[in-house]
C-alpha atoms as a PDB file:
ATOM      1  CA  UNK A   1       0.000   0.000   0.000  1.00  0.00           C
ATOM      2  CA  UNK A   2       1.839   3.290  -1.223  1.00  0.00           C
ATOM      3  CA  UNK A   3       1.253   5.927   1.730  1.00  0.00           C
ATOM      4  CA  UNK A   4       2.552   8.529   0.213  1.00  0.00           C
ATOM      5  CA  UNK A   5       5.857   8.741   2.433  1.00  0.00           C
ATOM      6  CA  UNK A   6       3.856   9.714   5.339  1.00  0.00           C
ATOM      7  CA  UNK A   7       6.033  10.307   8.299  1.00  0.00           C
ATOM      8  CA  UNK A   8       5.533   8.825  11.861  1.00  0.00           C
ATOM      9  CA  UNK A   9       5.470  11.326  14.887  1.00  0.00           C
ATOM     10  CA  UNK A  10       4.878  11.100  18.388  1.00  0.00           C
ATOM     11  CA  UNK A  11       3.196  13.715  20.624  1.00  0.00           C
ATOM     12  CA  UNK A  12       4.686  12.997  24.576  1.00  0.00           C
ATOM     13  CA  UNK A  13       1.193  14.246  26.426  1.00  0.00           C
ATOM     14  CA  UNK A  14       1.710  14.291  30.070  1.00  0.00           C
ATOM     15  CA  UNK A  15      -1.013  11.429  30.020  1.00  0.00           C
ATOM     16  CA  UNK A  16       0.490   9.115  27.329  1.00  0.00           C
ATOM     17  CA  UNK A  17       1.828   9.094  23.639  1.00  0.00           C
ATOM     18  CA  UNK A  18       0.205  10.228  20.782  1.00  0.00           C
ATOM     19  CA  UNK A  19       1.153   8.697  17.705  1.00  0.00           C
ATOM     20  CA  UNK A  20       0.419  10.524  14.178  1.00  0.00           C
ATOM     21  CA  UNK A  21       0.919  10.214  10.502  1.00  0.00           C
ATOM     22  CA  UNK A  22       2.085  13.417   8.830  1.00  0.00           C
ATOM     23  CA  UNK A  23       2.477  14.709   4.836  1.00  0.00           C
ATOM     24  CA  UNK A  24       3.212  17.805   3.559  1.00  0.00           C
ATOM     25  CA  UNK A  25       5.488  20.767   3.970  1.00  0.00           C
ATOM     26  CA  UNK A  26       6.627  21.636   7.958  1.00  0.00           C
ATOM     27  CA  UNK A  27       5.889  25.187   7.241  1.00  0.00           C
ATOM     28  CA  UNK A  28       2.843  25.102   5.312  1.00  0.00           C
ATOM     29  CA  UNK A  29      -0.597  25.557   6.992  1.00  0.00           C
ATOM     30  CA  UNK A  30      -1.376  22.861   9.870  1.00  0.00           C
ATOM     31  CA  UNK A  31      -4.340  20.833   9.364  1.00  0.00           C
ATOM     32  CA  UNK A  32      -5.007  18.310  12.304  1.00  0.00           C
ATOM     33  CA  UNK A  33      -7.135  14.992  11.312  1.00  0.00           C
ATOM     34  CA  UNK A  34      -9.571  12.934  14.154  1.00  0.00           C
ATOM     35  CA  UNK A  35     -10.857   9.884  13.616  1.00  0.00           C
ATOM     36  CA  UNK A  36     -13.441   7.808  14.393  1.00  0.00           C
ATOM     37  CA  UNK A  37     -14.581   5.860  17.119  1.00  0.00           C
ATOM     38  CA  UNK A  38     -12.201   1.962  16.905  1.00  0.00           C
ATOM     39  CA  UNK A  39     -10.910   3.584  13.757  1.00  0.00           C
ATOM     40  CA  UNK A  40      -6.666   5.037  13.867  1.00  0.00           C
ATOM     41  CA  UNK A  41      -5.349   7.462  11.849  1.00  0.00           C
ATOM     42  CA  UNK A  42      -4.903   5.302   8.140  1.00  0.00           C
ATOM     43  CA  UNK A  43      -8.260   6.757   8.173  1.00  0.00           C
ATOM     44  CA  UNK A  44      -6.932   9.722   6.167  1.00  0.00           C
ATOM     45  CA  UNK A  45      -4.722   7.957   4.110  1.00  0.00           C
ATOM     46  CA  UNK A  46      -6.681   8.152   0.898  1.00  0.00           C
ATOM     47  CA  UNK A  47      -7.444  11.885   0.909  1.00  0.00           C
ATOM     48  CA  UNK A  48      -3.915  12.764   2.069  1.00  0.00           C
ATOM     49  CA  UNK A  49      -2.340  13.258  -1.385  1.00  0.00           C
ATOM     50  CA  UNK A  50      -5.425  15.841  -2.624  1.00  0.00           C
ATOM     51  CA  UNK A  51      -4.340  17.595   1.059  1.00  0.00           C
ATOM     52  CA  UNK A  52      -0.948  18.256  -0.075  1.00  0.00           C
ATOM     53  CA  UNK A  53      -0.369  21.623   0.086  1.00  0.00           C
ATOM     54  CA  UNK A  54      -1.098  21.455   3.658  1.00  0.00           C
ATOM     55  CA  UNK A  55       0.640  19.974   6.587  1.00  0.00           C
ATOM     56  CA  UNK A  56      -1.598  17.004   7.549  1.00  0.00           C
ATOM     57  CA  UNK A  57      -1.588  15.348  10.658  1.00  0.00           C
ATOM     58  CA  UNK A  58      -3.364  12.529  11.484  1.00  0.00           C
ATOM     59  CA  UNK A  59      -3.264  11.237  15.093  1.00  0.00           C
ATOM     60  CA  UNK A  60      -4.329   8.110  16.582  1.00  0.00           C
ATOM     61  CA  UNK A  61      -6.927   8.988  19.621  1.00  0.00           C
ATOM     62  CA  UNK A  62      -5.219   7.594  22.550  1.00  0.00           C
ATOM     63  CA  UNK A  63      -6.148   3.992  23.436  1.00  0.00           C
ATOM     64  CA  UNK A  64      -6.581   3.778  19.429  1.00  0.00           C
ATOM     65  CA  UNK A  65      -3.887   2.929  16.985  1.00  0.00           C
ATOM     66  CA  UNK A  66      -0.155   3.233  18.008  1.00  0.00           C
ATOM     67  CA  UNK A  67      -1.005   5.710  20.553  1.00  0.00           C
ATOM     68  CA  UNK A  68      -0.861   4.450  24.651  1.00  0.00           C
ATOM     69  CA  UNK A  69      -3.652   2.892  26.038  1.00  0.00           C
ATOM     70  CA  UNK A  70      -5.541   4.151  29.240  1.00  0.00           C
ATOM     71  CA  UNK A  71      -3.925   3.368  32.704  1.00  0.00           C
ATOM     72  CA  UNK A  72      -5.696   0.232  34.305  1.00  0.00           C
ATOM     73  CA  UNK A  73      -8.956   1.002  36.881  1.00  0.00           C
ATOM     74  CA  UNK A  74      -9.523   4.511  35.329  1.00  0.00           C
ATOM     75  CA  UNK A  75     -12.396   5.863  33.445  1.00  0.00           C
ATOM     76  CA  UNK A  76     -12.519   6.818  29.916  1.00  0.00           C
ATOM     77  CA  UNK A  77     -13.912  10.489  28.841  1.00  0.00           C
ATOM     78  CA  UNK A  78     -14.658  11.645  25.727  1.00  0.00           C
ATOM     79  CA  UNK A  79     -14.018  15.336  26.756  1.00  0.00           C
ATOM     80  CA  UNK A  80     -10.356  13.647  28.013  1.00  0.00           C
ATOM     81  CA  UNK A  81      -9.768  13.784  24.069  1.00  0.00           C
ATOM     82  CA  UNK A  82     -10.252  17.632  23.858  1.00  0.00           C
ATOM     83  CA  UNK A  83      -7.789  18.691  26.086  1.00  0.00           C
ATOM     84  CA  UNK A  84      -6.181  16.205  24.233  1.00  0.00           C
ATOM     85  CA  UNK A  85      -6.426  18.328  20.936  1.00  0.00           C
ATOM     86  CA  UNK A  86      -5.540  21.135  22.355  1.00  0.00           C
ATOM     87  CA  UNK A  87      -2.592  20.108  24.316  1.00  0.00           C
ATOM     88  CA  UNK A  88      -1.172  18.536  20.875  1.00  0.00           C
ATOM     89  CA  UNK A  89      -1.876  22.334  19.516  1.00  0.00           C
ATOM     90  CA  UNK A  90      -0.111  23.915  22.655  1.00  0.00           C
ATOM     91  CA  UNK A  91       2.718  20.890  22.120  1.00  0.00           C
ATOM     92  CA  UNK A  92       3.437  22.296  18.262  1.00  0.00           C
ATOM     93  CA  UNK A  93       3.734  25.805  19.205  1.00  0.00           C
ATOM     94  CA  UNK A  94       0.727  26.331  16.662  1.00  0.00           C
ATOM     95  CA  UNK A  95      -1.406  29.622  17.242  1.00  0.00           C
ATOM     96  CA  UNK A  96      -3.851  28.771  14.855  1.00  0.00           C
ATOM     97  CA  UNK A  97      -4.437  25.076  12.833  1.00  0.00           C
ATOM     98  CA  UNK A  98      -7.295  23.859  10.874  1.00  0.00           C
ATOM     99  CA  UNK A  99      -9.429  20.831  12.185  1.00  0.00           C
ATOM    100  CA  UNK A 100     -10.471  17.640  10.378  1.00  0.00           C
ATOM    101  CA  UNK A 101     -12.670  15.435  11.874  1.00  0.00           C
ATOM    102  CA  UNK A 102     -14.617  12.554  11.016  1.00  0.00           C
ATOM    103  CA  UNK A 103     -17.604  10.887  13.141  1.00  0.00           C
ATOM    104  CA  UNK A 104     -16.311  11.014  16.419  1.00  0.00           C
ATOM    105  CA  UNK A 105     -13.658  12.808  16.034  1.00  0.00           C
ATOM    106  CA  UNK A 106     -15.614  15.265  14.267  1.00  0.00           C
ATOM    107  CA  UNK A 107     -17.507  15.740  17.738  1.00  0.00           C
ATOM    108  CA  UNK A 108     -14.442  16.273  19.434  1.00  0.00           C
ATOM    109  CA  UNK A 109     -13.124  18.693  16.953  1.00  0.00           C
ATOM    110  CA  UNK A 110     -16.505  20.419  17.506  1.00  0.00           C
ATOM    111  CA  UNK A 111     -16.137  20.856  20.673  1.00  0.00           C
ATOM    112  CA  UNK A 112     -12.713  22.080  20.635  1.00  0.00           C
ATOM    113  CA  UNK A 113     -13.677  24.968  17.920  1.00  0.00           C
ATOM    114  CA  UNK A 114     -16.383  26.113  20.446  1.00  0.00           C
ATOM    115  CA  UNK A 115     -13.499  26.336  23.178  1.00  0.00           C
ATOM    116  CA  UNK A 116     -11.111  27.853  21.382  1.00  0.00           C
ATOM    117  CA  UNK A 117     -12.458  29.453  18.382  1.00  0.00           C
ATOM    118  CA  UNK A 118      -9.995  31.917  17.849  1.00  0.00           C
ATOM    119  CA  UNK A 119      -7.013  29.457  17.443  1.00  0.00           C
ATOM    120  CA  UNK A 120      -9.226  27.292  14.898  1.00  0.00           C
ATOM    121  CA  UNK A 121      -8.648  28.697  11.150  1.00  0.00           C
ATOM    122  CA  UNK A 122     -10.928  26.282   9.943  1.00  0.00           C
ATOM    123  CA  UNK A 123     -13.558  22.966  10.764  1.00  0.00           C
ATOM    124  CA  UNK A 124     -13.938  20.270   8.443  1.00  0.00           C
ATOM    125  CA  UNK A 125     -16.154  17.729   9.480  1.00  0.00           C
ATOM    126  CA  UNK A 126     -17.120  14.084   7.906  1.00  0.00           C
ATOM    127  CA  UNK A 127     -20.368  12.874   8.813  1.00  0.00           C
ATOM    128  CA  UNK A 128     -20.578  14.560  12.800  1.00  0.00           C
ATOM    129  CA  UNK A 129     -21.148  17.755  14.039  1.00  0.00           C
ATOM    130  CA  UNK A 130     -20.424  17.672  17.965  1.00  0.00           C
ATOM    131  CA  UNK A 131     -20.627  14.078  20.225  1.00  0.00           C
ATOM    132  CA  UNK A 132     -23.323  11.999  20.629  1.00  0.00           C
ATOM    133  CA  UNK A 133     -25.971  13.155  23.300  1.00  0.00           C
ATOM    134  CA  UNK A 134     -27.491  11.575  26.150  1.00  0.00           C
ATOM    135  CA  UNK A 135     -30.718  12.425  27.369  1.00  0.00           C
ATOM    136  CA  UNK A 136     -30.547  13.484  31.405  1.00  0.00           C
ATOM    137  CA  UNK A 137     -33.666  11.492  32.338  1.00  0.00           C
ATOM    138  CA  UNK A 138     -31.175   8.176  31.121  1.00  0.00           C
ATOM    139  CA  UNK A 139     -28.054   9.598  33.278  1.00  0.00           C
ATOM    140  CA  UNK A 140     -28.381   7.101  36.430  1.00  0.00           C
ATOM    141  CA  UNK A 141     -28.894   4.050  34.741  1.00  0.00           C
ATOM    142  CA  UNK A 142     -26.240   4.674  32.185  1.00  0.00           C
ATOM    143  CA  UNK A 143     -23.203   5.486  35.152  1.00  0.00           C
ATOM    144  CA  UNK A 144     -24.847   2.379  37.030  1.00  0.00           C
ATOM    145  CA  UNK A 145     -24.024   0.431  33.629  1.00  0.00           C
ATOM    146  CA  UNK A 146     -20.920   2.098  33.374  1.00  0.00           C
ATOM    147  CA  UNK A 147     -19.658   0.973  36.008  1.00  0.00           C
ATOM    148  CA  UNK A 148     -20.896  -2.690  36.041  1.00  0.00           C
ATOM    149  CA  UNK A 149     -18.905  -3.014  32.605  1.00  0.00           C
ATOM    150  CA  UNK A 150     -16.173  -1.540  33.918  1.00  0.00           C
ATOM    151  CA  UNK A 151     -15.910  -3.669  37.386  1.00  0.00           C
ATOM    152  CA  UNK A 152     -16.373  -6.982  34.319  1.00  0.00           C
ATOM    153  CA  UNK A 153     -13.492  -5.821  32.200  1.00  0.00           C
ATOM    154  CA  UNK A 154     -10.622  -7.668  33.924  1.00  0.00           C
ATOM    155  CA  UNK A 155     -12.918 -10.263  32.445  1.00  0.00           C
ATOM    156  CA  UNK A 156     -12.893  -9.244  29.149  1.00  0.00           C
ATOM    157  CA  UNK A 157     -11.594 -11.164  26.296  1.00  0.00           C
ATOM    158  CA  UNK A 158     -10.577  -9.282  22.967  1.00  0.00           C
ATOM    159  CA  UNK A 159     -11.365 -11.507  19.997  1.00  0.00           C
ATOM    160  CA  UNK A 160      -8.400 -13.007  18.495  1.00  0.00           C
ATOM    161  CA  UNK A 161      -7.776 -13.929  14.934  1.00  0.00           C
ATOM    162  CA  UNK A 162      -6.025 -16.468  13.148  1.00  0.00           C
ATOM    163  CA  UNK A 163      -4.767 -13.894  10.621  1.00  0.00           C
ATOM    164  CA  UNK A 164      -5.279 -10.623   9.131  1.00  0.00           C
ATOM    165  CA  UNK A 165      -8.046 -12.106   6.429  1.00  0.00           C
ATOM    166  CA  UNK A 166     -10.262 -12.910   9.373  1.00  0.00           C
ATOM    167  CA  UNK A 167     -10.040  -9.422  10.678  1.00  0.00           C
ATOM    168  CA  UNK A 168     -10.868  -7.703   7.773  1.00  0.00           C
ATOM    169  CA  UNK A 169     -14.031  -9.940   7.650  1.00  0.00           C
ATOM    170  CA  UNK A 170     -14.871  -9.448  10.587  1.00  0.00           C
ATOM    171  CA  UNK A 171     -14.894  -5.259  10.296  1.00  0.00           C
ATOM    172  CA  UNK A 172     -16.186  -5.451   7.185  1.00  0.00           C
ATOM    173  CA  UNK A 173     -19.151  -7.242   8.807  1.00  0.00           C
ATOM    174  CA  UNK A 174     -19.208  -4.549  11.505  1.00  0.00           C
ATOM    175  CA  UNK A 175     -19.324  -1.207   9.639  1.00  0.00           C
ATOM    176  CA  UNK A 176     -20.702  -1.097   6.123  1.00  0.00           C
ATOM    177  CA  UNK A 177     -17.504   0.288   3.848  1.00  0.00           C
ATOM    178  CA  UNK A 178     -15.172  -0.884   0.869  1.00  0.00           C
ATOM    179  CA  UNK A 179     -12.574  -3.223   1.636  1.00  0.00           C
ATOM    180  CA  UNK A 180      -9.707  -1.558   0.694  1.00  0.00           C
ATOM    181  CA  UNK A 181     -10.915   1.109   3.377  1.00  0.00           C
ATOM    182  CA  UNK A 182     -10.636  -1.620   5.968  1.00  0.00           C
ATOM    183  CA  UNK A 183      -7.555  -3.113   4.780  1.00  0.00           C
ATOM    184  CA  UNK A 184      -5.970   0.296   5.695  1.00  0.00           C
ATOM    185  CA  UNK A 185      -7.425   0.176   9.542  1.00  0.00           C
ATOM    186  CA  UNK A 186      -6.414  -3.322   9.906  1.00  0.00           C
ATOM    187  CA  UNK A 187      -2.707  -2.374   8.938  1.00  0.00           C
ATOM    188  CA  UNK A 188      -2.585  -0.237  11.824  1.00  0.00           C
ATOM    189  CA  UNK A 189      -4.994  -1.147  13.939  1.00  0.00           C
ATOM    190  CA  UNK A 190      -4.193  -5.484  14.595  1.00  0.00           C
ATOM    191  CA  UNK A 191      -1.812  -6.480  17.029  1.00  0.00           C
ATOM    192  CA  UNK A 192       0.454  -9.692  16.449  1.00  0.00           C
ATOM    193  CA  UNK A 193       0.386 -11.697  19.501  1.00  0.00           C
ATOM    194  CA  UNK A 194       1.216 -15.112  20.311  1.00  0.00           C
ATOM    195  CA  UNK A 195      -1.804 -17.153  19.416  1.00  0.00           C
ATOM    196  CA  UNK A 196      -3.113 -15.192  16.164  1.00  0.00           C
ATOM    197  CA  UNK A 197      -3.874 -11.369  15.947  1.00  0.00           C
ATOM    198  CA  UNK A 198      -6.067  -8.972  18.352  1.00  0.00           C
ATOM    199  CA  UNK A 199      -7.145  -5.248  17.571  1.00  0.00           C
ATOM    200  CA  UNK A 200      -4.601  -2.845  19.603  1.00  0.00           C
ATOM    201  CA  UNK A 201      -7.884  -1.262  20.780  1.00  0.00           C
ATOM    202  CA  UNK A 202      -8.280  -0.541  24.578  1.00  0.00           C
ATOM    203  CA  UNK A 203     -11.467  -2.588  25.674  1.00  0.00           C
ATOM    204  CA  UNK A 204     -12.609   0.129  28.009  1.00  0.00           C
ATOM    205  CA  UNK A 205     -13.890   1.903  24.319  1.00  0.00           C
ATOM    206  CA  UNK A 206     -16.483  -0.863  24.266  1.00  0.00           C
ATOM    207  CA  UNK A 207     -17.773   0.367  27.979  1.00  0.00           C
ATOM    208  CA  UNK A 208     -20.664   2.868  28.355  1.00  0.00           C
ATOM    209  CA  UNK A 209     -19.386   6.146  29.154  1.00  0.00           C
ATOM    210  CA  UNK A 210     -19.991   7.126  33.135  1.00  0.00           C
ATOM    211  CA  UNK A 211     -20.986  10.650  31.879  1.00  0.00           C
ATOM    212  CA  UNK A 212     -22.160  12.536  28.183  1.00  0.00           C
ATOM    213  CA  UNK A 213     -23.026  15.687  27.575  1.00  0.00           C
ATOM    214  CA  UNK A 214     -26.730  16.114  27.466  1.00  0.00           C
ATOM    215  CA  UNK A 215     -28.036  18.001  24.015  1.00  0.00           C
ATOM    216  CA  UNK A 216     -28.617  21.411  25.326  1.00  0.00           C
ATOM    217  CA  UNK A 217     -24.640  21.056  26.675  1.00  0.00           C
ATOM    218  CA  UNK A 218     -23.528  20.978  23.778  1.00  0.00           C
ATOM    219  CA  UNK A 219     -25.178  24.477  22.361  1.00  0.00           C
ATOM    220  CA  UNK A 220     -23.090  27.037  23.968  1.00  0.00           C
ATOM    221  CA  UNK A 221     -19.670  25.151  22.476  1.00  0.00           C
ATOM    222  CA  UNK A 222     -21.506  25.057  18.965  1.00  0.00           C
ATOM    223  CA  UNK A 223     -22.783  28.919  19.142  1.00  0.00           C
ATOM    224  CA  UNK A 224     -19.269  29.838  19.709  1.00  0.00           C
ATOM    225  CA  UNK A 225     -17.389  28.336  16.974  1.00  0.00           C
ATOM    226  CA  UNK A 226     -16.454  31.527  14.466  1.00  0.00           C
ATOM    227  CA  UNK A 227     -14.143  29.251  11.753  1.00  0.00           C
ATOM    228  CA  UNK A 228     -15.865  28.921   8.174  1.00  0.00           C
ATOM    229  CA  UNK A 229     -17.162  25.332   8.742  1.00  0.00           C
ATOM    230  CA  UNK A 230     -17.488  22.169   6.126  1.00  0.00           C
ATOM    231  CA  UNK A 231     -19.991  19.285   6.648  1.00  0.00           C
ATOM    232  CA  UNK A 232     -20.178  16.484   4.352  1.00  0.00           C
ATOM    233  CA  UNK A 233     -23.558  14.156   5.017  1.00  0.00           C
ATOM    234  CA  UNK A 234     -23.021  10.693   3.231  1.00  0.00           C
ATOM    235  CA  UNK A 235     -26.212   9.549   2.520  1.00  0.00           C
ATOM    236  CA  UNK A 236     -27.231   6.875   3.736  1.00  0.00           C
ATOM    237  CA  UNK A 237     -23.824   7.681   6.627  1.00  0.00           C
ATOM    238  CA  UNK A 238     -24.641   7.291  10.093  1.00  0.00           C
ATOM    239  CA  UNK A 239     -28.138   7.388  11.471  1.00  0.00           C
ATOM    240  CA  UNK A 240     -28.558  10.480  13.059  1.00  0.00           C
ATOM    241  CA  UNK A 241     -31.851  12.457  14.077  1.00  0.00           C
ATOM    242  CA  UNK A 242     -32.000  14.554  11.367  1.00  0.00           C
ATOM    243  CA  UNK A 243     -34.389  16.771  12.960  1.00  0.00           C
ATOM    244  CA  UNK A 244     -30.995  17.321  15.815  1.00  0.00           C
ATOM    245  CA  UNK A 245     -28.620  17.047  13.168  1.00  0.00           C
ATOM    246  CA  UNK A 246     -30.448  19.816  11.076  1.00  0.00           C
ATOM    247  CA  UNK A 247     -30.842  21.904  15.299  1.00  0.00           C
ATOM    248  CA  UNK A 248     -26.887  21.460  15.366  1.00  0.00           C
ATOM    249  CA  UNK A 249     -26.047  22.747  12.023  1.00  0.00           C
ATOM    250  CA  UNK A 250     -28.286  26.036  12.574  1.00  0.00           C
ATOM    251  CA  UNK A 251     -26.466  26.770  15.732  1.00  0.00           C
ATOM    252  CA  UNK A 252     -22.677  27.684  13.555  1.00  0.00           C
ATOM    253  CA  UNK A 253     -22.756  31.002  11.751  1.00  0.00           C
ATOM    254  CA  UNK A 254     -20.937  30.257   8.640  1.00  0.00           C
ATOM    255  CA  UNK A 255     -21.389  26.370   7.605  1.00  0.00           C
ATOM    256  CA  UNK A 256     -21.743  24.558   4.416  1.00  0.00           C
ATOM    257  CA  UNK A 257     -23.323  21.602   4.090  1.00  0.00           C
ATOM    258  CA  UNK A 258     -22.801  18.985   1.103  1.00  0.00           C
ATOM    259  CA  UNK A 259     -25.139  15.973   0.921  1.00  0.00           C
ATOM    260  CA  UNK A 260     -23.266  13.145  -0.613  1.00  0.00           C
ATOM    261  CA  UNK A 261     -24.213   9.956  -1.573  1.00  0.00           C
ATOM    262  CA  UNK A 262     -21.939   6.970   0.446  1.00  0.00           C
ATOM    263  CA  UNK A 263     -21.597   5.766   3.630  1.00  0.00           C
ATOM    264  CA  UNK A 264     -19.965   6.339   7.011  1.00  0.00           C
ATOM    265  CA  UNK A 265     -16.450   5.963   5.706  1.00  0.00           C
ATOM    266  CA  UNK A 266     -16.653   8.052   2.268  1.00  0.00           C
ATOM    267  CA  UNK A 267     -13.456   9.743   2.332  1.00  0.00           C
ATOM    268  CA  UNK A 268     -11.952   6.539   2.595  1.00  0.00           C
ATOM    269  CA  UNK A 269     -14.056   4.628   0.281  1.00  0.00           C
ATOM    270  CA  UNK A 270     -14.057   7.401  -2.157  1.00  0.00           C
ATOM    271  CA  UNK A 271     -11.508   9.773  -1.744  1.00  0.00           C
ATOM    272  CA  UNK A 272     -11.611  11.330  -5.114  1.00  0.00           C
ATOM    273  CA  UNK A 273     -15.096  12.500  -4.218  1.00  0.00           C
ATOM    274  CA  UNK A 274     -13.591  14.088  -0.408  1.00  0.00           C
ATOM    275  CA  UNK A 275     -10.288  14.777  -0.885  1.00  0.00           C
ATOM    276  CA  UNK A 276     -11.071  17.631  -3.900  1.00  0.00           C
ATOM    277  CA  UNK A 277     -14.029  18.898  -1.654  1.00  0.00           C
ATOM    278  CA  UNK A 278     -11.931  19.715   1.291  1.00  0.00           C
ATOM    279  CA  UNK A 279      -8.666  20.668  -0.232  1.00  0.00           C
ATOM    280  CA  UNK A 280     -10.963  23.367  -2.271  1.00  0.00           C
ATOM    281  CA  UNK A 281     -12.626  24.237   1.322  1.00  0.00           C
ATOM    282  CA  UNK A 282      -9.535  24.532   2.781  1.00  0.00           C
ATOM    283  CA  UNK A 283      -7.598  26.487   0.321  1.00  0.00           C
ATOM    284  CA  UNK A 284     -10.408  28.769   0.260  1.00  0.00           C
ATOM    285  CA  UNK A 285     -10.532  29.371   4.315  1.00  0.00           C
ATOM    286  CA  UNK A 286      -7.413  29.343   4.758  1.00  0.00           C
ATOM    287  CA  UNK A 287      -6.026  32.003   1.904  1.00  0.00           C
ATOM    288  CA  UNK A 288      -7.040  35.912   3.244  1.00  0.00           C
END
């Protein structure tokens, strides 16, 4: 698989290491790239070359990837993955840089625009716009739940594989995208170990969270974000509400939306599609 000679970095965060993919020229404009939820940062492979004029980054979410997993007996928060963001930002000496997020790491680079929207020179977001919402009347069952998986993980088994082949089945079976897509999350997402292959995920992604934000949380950080702003809706991508997706959109001052047709993964399944789509967004914010 050609990866156009991405290079391999590492972020030292005071609570573990972030790895990251990188292309482009050091001193061209930074764009930093979030991925999904169980997905690593080969999820920007394909659009990377139409990017090129920009310094990409693509980290791997901590406990995802090549990056260090969470310390045994603590919790897992998504909002741990903002400061997360902007620690990386603070870490690069960068006083502005573009966002790129896709599902949930478009929440989190959401959320980070609405904290710090003066440092963000532009949002592009894949299929997400801000983190998946819980509603407050479900809060005491869902921390009781939390912590019941939590207390069984010791338990916890992660499937192993007898080789790479079975892996990819088995995502492709999961998440509905092309195969070469998966092939790309598999490279860096499958650990070798002794008795076949297991994803280098950290199993405490597959607990309920002890806390969410609830919808009307999430509002202020939206209202604040200033950056022009890129959606792209695959259709049919992930099931939202559309009547809160449509609530979310309204709530950014200066947003475009494009309504694709594809799934979930589209800039990896077609990246000739994304990758011109952004790089023209991007070129456009980020020039002036």
């Amino acid at each position: 698989m050609h990866h156009h000679h991405a290079e391999e970095l590492n972020f030292e965060l005071p609570n573990g290491t972030v790895a990251a993919l990188a292309w482009g020229p050091k001193d061209a404009q930074p764009i930093l790239a979030v991925h999904g939820w169980l997905d690593n940062a080969a999820s920007f492979i394909p659009i990377a070359p139409y990017l090129k004029d920009f310094r990409l980054i693509a980290i791997d979410l901590l406990g995802h990837g090549l990056s260090t997993h969470f310390k045994t007996g603590t919790y897992f928060h998504f909002i741990d993955y903002v400061a997360d963001i902007v620690n990386i930002m603070n870490l690069c000496n960068w006083e502005r840089c573009a966002l790129l997020g896709h599902s949930l790491g478009a929440g989190i680079s959401s959320i980070v625009a609405g904290i710090i929207p003066e440092r963000i020179s532009a949002l592009g977001l894949i299929d997400g716009i801000g983190p998946i919402t819980v509603n407050e009347q479900q809060m005491p069952d869902m921390m009781s739940k939390s912590i019941a998986e939590y207390a069984h993980l010791p338990d916890k088994k992660l499937t192993r594989y007898a080789n790479q082949e079975e892996a990819i089945q088995a995502r492709l079976t999961a998440s509905k995208m092309a195969r070469t897509s998966v092939e790309l999350l598999v490279s860096r997402g499958l650990r070798a170990e002794h008795d076949g292959f297991s994803w280098c995920t950290d199993p405490r992604l597959l607990c309920k969270p002890l806390a969410m934000f609830t919808e009307s949380q999430i509002a202020p950080f939206l209202t604040r974000i200033s950056s022009k702003t890129c959606l792209l809706r695959p259709s049919p991508g992930w099931p939202f509400d559309e009547k809160i997706f449509m609530a979310r959109i309204n709530y950014l001052q200066n947003i475009e939306v494009h309504r694709i047709k594809g799934d979930h993964h589209i800039h990896m399944d077609t990246p000739e599609v994304v990758g011109p789509l952004m790089n023209e967004f991007y070129s456009r914010a980020l020039t002036g």
